[in-house]
N, C-alpha and C. Protein backbone atom coordinates (compact mmCIF):
# COMPACT_ATOMS: atom_id res chain seq x y z
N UNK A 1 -45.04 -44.77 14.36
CA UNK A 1 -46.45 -44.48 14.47
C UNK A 1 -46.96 -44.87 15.84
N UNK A 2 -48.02 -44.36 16.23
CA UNK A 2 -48.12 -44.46 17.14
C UNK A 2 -50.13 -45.38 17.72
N UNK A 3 -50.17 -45.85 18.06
CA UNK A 3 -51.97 -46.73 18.80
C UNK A 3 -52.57 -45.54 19.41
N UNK A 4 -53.53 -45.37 19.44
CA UNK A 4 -54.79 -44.63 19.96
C UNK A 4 -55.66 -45.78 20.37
N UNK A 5 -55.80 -45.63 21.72
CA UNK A 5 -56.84 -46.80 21.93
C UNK A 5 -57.59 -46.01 23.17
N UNK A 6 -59.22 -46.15 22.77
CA UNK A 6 -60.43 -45.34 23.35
C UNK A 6 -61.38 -45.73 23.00
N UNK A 7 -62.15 -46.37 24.10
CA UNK A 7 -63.11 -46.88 24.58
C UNK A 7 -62.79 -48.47 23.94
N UNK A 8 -63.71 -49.19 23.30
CA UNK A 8 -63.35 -50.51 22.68
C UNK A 8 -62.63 -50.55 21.11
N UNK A 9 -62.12 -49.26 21.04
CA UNK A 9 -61.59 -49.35 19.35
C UNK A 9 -59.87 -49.06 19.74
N UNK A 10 -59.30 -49.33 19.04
CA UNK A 10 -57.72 -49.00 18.14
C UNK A 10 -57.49 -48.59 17.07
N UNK A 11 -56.27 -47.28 17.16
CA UNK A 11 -56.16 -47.36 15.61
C UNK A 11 -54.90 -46.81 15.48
N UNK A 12 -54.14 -47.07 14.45
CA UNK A 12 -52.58 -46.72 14.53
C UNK A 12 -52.74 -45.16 13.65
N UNK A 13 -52.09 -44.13 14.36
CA UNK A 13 -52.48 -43.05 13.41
C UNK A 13 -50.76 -42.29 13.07
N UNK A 14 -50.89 -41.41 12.20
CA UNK A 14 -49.64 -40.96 12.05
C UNK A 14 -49.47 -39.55 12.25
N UNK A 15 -50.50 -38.71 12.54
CA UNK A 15 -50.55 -37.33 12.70
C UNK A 15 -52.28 -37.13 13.57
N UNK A 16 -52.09 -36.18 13.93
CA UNK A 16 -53.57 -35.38 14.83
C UNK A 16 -53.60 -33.97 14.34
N UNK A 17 -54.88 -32.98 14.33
CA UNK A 17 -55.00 -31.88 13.99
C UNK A 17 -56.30 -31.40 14.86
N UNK A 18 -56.31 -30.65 15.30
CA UNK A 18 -57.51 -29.83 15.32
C UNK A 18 -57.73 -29.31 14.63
N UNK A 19 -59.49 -29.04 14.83
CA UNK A 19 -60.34 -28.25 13.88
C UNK A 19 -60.91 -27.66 14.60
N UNK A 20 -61.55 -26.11 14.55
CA UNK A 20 -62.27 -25.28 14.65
C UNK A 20 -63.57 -25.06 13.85
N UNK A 21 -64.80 -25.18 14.85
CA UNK A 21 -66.23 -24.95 13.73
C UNK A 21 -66.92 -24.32 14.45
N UNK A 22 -68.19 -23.72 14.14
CA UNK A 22 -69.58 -23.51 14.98
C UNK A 22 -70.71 -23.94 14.51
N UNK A 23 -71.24 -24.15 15.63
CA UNK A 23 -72.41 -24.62 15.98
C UNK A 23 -73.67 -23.70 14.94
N UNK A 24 -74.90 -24.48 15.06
CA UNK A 24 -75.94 -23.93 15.02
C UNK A 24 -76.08 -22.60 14.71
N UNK A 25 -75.83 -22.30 16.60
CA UNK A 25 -76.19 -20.91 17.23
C UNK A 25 -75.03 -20.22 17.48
N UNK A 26 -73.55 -20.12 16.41
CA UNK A 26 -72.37 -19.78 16.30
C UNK A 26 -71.38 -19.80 17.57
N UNK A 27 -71.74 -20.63 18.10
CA UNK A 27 -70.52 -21.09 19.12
C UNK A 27 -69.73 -21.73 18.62
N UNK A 28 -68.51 -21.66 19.07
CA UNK A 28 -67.16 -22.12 18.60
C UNK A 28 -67.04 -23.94 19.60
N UNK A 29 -66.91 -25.16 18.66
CA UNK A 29 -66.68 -26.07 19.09
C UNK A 29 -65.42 -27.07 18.73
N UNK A 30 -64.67 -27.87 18.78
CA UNK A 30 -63.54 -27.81 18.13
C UNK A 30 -63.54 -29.21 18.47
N UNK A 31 -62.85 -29.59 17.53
CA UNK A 31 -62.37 -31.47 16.99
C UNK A 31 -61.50 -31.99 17.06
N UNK A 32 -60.71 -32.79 17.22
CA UNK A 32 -59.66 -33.87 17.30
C UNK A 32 -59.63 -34.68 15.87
N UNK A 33 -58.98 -34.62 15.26
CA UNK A 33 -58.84 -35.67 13.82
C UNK A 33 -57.35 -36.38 14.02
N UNK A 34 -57.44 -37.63 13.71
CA UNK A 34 -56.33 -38.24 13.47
C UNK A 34 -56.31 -38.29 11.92
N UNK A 35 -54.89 -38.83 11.23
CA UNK A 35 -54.85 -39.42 10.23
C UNK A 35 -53.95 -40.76 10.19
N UNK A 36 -54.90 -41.85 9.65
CA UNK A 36 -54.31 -43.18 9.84
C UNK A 36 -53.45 -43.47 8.41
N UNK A 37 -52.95 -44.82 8.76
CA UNK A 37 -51.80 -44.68 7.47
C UNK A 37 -52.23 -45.12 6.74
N UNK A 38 -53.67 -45.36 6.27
CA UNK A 38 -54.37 -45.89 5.42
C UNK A 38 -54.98 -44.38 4.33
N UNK A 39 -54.44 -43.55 5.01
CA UNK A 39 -54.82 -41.93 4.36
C UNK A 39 -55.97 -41.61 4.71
N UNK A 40 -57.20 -42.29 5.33
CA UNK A 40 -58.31 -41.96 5.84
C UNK A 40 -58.22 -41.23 7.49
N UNK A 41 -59.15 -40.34 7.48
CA UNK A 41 -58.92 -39.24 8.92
C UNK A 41 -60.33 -40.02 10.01
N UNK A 42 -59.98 -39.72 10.84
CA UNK A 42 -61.06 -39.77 11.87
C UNK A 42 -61.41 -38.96 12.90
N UNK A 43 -62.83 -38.59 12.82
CA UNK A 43 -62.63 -37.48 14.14
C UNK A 43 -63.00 -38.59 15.90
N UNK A 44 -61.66 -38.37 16.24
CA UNK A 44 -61.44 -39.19 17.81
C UNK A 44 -62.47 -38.25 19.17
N UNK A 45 -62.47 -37.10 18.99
CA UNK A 45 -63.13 -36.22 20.06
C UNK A 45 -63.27 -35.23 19.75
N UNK A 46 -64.44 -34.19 20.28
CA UNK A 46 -64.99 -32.60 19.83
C UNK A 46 -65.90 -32.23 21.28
N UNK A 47 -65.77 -31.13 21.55
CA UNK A 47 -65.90 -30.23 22.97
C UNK A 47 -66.24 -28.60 22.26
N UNK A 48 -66.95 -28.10 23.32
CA UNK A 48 -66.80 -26.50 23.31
C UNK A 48 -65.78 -26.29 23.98
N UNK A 49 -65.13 -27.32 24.92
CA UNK A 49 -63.81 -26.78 25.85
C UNK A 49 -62.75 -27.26 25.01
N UNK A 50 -62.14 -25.75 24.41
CA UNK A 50 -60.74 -25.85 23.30
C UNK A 50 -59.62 -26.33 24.60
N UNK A 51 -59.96 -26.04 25.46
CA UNK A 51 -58.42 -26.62 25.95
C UNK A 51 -58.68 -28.03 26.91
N UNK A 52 -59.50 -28.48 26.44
CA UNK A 52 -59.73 -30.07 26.77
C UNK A 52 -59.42 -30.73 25.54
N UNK A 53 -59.76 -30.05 24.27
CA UNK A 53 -59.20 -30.59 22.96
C UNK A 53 -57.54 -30.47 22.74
N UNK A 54 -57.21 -29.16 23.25
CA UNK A 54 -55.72 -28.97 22.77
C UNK A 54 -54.90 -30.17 24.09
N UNK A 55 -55.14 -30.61 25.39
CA UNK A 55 -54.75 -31.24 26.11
C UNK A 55 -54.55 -32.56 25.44
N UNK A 56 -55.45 -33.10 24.93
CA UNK A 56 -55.52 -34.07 24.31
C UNK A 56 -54.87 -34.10 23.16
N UNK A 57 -55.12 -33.84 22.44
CA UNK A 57 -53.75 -33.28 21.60
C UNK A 57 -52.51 -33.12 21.98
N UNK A 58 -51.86 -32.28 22.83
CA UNK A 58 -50.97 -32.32 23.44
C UNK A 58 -50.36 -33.87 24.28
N UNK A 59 -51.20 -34.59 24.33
CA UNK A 59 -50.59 -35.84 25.19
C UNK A 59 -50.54 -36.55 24.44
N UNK A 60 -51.01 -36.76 23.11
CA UNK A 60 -51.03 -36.90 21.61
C UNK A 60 -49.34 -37.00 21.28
N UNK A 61 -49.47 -35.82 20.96
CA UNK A 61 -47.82 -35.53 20.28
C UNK A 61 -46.61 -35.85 21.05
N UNK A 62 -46.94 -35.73 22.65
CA UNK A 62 -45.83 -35.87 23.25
C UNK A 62 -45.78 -37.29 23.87
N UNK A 63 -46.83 -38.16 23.10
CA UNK A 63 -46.33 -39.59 23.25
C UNK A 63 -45.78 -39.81 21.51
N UNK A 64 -45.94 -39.23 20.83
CA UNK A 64 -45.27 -39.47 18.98
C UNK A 64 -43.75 -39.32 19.43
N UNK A 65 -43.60 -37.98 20.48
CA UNK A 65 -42.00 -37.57 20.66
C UNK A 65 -41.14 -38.52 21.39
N UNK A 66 -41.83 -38.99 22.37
CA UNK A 66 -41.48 -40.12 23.59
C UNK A 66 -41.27 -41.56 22.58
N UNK A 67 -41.69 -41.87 21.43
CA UNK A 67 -41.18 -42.97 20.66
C UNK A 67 -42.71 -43.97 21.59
N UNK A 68 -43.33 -43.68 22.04
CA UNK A 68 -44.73 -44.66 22.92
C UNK A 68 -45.17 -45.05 22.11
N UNK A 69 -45.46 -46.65 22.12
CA UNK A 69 -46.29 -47.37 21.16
C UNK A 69 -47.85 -46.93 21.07
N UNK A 70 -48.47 -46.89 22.10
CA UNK A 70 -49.74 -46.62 22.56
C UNK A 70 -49.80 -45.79 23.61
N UNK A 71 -50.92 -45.30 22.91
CA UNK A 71 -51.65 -43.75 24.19
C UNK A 71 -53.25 -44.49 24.66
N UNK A 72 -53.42 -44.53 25.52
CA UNK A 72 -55.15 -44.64 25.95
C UNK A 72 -55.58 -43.22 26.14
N UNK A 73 -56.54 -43.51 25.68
CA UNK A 73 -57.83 -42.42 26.08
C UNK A 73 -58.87 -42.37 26.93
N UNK A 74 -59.01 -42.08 27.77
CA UNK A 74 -60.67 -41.81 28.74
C UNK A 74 -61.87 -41.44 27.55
């Protein structure tokens, strides 16, 4: 498993997902969810920029693959 640590919190999670929603005024905005091993989800980050979400995500998974204890977040 792997630490998520962003801004003053931690949390050990075991999977990430995006989500896709819209807004209001039907713009497409999209989410970051972890799931911790406690079975409870959290949403970590959400943007209209999908590929600021999928990046993050992506550096996500490829610290799960790398065996990395901890990822920081901006």
């Amino acid at each position: 498993m792997l630490w998520i640590v962003k801004k003053e919190a931690s949390h050990q999670i075991m999977s990430c997902n995006v989500h896709e929603d819209a807004d209001d005024k039907g713009q497409a905005y999209y989410q970051l969810w972890i799931t911790r091993p406690n079975g409870k989800n959290l949403k970590i980050e959400e943007s209209y920029d999908e590929a600021h979400i999928r990046e993050v995500k992506e550096a996500i998974d490829y610290a799960i693959e790398q065996n990395e204890r901890a990822l920081r977040l901006a």
